[in-house]
PDB file of N, CA and C in Angstrom:
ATOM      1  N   UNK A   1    -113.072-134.387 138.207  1.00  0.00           N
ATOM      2  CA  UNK A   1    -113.017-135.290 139.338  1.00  0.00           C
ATOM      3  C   UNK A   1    -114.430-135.397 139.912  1.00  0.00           C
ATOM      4  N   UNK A   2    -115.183-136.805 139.944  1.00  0.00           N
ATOM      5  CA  UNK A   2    -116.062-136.765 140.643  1.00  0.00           C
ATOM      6  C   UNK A   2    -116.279-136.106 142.212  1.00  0.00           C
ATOM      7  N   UNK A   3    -117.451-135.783 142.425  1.00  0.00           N
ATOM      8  CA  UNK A   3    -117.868-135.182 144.233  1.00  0.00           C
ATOM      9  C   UNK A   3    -116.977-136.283 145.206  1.00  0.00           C
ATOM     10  N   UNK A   4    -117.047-137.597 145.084  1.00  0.00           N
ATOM     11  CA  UNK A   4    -116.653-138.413 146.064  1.00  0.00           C
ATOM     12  C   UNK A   4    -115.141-138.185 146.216  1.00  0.00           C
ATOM     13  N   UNK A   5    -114.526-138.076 145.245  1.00  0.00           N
ATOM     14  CA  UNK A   5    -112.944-137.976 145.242  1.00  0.00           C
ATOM     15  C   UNK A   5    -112.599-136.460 145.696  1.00  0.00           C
ATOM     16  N   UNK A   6    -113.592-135.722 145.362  1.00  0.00           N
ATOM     17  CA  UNK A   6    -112.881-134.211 145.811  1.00  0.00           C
ATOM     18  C   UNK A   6    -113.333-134.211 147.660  1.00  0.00           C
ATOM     19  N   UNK A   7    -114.436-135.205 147.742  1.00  0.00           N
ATOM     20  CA  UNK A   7    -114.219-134.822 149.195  1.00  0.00           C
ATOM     21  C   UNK A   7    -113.546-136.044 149.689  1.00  0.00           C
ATOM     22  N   UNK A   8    -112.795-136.798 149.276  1.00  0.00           N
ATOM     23  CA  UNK A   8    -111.917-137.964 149.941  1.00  0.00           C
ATOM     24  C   UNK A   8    -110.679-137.102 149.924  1.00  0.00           C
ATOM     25  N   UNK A   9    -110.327-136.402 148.904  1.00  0.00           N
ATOM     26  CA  UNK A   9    -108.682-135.669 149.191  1.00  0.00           C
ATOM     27  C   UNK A   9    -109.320-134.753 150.225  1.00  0.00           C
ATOM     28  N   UNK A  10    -109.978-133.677 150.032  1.00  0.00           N
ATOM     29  CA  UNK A  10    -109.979-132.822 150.727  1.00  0.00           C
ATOM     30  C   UNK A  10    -110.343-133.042 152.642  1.00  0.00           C
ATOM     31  N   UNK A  11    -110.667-133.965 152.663  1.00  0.00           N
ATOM     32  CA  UNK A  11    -111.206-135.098 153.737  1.00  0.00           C
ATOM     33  C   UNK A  11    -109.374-134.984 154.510  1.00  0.00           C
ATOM     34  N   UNK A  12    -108.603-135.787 153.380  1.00  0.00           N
ATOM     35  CA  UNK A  12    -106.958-136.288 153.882  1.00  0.00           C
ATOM     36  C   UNK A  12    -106.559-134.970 153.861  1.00  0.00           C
ATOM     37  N   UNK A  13    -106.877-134.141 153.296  1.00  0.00           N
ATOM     38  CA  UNK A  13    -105.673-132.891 152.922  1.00  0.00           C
ATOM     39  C   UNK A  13    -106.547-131.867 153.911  1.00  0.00           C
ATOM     40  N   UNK A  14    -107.197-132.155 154.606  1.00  0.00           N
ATOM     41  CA  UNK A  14    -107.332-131.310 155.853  1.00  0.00           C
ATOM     42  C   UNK A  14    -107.168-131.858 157.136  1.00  0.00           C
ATOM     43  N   UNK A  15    -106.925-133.448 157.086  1.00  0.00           N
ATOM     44  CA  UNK A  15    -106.508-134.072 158.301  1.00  0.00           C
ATOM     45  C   UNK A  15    -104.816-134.042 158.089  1.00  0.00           C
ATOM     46  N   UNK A  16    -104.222-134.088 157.024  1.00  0.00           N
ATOM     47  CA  UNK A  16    -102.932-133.745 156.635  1.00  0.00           C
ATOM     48  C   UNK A  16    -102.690-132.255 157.631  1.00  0.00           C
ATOM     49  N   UNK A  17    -103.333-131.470 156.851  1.00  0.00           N
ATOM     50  CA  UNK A  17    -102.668-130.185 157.494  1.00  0.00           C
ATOM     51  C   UNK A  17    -103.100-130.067 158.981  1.00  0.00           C
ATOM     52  N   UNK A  18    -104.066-130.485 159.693  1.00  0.00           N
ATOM     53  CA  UNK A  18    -104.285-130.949 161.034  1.00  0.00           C
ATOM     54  C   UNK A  18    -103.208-131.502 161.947  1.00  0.00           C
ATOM     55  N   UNK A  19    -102.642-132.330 161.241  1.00  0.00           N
ATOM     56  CA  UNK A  19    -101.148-133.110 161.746  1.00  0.00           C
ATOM     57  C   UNK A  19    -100.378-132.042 162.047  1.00  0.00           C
ATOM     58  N   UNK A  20     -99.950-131.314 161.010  1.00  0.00           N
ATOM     59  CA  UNK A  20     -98.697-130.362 160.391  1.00  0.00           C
ATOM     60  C   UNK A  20     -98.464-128.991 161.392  1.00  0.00           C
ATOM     61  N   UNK A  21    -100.659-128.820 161.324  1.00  0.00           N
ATOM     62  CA  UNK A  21     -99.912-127.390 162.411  1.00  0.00           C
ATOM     63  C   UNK A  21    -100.482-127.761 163.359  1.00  0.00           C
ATOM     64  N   UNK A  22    -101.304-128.289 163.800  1.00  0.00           N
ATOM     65  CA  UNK A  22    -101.399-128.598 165.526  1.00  0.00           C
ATOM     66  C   UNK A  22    -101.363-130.109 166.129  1.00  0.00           C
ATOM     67  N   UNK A  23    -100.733-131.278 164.830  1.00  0.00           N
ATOM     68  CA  UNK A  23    -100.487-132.535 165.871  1.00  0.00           C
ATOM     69  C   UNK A  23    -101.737-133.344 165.942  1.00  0.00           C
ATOM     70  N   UNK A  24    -102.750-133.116 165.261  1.00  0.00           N
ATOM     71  CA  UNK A  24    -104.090-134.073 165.197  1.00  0.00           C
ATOM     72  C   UNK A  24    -105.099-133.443 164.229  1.00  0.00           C
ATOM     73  N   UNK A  25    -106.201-133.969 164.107  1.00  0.00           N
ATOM     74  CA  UNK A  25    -107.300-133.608 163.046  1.00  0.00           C
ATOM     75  C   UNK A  25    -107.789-133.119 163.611  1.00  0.00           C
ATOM     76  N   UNK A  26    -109.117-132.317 163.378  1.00  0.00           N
ATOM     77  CA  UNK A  26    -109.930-131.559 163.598  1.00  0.00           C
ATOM     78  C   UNK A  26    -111.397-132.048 163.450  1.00  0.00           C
ATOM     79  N   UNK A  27    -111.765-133.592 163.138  1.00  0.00           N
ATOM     80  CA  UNK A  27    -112.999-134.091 162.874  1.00  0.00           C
ATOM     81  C   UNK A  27    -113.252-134.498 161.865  1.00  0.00           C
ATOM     82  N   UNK A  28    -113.983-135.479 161.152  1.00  0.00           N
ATOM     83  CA  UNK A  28    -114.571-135.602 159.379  1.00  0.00           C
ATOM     84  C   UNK A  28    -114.935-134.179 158.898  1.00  0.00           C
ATOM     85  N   UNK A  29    -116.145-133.990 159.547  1.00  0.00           N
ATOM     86  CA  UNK A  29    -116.573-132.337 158.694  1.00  0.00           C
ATOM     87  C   UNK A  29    -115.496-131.257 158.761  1.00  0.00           C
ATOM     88  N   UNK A  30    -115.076-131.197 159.509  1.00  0.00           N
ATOM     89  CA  UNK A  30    -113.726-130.012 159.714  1.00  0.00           C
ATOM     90  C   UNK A  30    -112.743-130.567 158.376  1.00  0.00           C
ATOM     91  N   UNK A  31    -112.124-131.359 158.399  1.00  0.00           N
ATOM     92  CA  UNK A  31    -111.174-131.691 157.806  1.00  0.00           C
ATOM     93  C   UNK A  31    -111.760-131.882 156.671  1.00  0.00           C
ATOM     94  N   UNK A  32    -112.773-132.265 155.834  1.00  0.00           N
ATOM     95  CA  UNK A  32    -113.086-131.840 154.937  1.00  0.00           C
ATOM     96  C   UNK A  32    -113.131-130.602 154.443  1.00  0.00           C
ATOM     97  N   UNK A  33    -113.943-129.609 155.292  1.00  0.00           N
ATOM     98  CA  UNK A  33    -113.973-128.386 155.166  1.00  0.00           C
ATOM     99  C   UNK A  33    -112.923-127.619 154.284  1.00  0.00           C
ATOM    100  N   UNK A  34    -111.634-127.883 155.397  1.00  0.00           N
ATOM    101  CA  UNK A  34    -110.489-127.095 155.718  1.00  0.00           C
ATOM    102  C   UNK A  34    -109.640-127.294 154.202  1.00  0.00           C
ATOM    103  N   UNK A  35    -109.751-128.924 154.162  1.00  0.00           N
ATOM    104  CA  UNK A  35    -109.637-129.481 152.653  1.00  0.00           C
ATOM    105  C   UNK A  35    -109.894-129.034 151.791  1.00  0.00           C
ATOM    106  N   UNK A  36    -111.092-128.851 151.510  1.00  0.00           N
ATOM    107  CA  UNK A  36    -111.919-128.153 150.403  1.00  0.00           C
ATOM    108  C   UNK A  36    -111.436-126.867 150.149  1.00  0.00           C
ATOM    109  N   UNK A  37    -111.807-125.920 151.162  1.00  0.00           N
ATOM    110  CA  UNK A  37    -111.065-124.652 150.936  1.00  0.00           C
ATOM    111  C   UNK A  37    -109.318-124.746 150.322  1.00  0.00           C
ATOM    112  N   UNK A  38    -108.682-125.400 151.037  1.00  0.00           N
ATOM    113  CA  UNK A  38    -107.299-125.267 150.952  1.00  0.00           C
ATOM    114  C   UNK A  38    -107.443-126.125 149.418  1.00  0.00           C
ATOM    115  N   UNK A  39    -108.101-126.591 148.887  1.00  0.00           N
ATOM    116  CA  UNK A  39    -107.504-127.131 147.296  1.00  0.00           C
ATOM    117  C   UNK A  39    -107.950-126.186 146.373  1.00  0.00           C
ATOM    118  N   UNK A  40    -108.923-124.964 146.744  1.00  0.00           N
ATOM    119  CA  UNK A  40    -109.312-124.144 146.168  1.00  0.00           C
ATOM    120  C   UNK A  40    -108.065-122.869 146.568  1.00  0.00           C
ATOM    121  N   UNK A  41    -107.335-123.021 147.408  1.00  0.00           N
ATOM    122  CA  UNK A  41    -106.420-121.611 148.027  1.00  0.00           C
ATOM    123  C   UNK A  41    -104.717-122.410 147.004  1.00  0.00           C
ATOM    124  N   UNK A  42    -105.371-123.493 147.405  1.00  0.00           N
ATOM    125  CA  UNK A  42    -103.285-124.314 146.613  1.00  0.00           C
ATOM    126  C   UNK A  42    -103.643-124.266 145.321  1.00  0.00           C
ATOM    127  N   UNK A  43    -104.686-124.719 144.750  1.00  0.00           N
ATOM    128  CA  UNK A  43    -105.013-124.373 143.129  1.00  0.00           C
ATOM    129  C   UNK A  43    -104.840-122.894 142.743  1.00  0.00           C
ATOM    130  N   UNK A  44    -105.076-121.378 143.851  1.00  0.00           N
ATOM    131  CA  UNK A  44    -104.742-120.658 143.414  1.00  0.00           C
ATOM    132  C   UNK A  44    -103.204-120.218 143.513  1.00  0.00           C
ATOM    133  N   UNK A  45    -102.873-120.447 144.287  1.00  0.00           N
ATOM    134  CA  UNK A  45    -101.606-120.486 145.091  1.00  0.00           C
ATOM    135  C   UNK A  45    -100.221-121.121 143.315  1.00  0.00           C
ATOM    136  N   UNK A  46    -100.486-122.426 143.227  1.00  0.00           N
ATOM    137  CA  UNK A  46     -99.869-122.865 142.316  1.00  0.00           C
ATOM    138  C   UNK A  46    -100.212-122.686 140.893  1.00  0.00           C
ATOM    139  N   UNK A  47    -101.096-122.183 140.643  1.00  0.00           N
ATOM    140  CA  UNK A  47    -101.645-121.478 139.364  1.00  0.00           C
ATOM    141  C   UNK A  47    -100.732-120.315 139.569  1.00  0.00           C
ATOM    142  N   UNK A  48    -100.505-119.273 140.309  1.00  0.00           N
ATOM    143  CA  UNK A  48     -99.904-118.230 139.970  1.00  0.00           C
ATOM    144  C   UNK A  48     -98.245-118.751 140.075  1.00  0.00           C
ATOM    145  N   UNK A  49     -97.832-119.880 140.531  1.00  0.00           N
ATOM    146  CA  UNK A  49     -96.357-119.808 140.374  1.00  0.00           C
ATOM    147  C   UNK A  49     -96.173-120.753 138.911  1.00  0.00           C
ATOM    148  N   UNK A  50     -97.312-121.172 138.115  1.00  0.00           N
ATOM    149  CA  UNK A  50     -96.771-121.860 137.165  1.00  0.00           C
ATOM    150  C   UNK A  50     -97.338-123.586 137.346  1.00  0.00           C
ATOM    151  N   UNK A  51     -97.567-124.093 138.778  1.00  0.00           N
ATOM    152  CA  UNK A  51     -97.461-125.027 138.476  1.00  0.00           C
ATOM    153  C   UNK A  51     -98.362-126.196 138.103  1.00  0.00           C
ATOM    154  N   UNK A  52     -98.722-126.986 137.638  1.00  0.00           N
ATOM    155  CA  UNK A  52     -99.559-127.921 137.068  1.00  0.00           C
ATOM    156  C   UNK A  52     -99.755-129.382 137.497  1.00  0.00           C
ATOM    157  N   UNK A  53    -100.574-129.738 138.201  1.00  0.00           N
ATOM    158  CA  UNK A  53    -101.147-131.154 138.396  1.00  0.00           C
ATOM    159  C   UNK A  53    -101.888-131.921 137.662  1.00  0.00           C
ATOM    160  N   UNK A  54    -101.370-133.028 137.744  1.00  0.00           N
ATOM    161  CA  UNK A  54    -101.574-133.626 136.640  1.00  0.00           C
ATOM    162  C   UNK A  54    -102.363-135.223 137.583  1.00  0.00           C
ATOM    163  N   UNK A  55    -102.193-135.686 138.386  1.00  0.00           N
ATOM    164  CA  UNK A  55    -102.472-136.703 139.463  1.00  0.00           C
ATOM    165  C   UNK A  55    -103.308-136.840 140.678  1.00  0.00           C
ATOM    166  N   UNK A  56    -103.875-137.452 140.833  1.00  0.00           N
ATOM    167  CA  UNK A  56    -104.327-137.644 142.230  1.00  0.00           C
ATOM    168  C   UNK A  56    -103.573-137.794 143.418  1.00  0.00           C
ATOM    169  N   UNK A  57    -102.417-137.697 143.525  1.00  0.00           N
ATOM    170  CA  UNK A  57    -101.067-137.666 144.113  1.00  0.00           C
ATOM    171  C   UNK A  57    -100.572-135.463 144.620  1.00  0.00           C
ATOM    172  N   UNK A  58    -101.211-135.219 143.410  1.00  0.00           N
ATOM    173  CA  UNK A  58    -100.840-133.896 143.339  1.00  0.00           C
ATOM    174  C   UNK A  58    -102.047-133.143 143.793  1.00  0.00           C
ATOM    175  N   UNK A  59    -103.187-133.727 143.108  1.00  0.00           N
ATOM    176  CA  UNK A  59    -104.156-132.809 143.809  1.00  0.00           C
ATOM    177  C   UNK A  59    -104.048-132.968 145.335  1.00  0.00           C
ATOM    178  N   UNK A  60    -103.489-133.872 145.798  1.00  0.00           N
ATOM    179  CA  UNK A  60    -103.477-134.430 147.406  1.00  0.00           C
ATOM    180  C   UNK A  60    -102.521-133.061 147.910  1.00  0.00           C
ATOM    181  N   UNK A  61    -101.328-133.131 147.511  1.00  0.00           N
ATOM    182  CA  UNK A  61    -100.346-132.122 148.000  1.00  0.00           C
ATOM    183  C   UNK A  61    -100.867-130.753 147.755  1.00  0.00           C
ATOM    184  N   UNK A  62    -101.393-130.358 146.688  1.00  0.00           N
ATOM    185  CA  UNK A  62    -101.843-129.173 146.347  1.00  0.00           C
ATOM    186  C   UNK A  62    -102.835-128.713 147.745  1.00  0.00           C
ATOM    187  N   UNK A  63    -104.025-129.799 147.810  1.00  0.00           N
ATOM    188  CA  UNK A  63    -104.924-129.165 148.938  1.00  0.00           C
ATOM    189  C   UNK A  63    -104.315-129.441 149.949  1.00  0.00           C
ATOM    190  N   UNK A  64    -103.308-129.837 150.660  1.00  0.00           N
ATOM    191  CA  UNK A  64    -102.939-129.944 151.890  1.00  0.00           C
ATOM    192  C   UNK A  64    -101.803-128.518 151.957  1.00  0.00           C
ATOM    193  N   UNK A  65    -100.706-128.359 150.585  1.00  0.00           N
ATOM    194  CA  UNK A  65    -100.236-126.977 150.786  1.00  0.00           C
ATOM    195  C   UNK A  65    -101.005-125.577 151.657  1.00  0.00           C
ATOM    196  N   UNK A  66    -102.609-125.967 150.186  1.00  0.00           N
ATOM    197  CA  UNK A  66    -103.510-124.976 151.056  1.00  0.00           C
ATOM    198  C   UNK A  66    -104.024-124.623 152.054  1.00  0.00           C
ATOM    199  N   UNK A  67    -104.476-126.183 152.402  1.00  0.00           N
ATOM    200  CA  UNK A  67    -105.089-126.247 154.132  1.00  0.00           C
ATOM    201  C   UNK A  67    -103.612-125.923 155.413  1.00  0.00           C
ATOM    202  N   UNK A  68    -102.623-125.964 155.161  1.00  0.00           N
ATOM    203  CA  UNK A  68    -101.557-125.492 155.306  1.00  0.00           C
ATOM    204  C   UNK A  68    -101.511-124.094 155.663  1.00  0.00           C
ATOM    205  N   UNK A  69    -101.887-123.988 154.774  1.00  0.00           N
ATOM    206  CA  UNK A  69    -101.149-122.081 154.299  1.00  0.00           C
ATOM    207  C   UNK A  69    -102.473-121.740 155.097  1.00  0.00           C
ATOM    208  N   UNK A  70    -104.261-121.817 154.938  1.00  0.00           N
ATOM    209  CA  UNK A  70    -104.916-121.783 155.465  1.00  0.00           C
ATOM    210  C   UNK A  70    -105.236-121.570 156.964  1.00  0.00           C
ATOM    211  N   UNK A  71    -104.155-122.559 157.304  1.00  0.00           N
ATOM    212  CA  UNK A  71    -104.675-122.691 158.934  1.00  0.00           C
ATOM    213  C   UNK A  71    -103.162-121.757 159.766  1.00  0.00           C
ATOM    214  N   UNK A  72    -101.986-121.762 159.047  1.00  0.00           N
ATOM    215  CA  UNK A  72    -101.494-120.822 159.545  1.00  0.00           C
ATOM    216  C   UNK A  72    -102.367-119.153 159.698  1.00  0.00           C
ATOM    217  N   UNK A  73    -102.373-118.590 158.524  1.00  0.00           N
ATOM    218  CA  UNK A  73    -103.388-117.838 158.071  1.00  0.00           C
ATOM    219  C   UNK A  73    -104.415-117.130 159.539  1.00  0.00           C
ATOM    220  N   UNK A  74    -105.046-117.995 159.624  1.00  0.00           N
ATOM    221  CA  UNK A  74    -105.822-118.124 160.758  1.00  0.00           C
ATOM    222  C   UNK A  74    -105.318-118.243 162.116  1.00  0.00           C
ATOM    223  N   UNK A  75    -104.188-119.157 162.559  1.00  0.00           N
ATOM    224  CA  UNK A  75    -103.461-118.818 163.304  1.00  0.00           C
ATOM    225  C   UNK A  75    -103.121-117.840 163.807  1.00  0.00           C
ATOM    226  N   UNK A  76    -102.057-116.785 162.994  1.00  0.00           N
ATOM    227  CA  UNK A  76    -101.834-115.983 162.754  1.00  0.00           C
ATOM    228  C   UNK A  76    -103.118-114.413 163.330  1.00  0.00           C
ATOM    229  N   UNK A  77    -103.790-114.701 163.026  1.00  0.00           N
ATOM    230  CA  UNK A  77    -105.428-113.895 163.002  1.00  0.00           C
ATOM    231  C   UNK A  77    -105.499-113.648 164.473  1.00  0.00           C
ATOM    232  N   UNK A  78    -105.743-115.593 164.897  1.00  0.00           N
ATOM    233  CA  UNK A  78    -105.974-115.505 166.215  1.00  0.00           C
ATOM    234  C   UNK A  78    -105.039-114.969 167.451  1.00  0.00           C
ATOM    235  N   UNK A  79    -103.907-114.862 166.815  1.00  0.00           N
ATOM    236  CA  UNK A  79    -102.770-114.771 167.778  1.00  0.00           C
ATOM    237  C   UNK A  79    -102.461-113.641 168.173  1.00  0.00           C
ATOM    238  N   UNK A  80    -102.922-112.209 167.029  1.00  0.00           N
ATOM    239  CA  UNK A  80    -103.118-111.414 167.248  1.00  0.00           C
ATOM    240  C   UNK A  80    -102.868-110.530 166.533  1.00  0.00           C
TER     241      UNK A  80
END
């Protein structure tokens, strides 16, 4: 996948998970960020249960699982 496409999902798939756990985004650079990491945490995440993407549809869900799982994660941290 070219640079532009990994930071256009990871761009959505950290404003995705922005929605999910607190109701809004977090900024372009944030939500990229958060993106990025989380397609690197859902790629590991779904590598160990087996599963395989095959789409730009999937890599979308994959990094938003992560940025997901991610920002609970952290949540979690902060909360105490």
């Amino acid at each position: 996948m070219s640079l532009i496409w990994f930071l256009i999902i990871g761009g959505l798939a950290g404003w995705l998970a922005g929605l999910i756990m607190k109701g809004k985004g977090f900024g372009v650079l944030a939500n990229i960020g958060i993106g990025i990491v989380g397609s690197v945490i859902g790629g590991v995440v779904f590598g160990l249960l087996g599963l395989a993407v095959k789409s730009m549809v999937g890599e979308l869900v994959t990094a938003t699982a992560g940025a997901v799982l991610l920002l609970a994660v952290v949540n979690k941290i902060k909360q105490g």
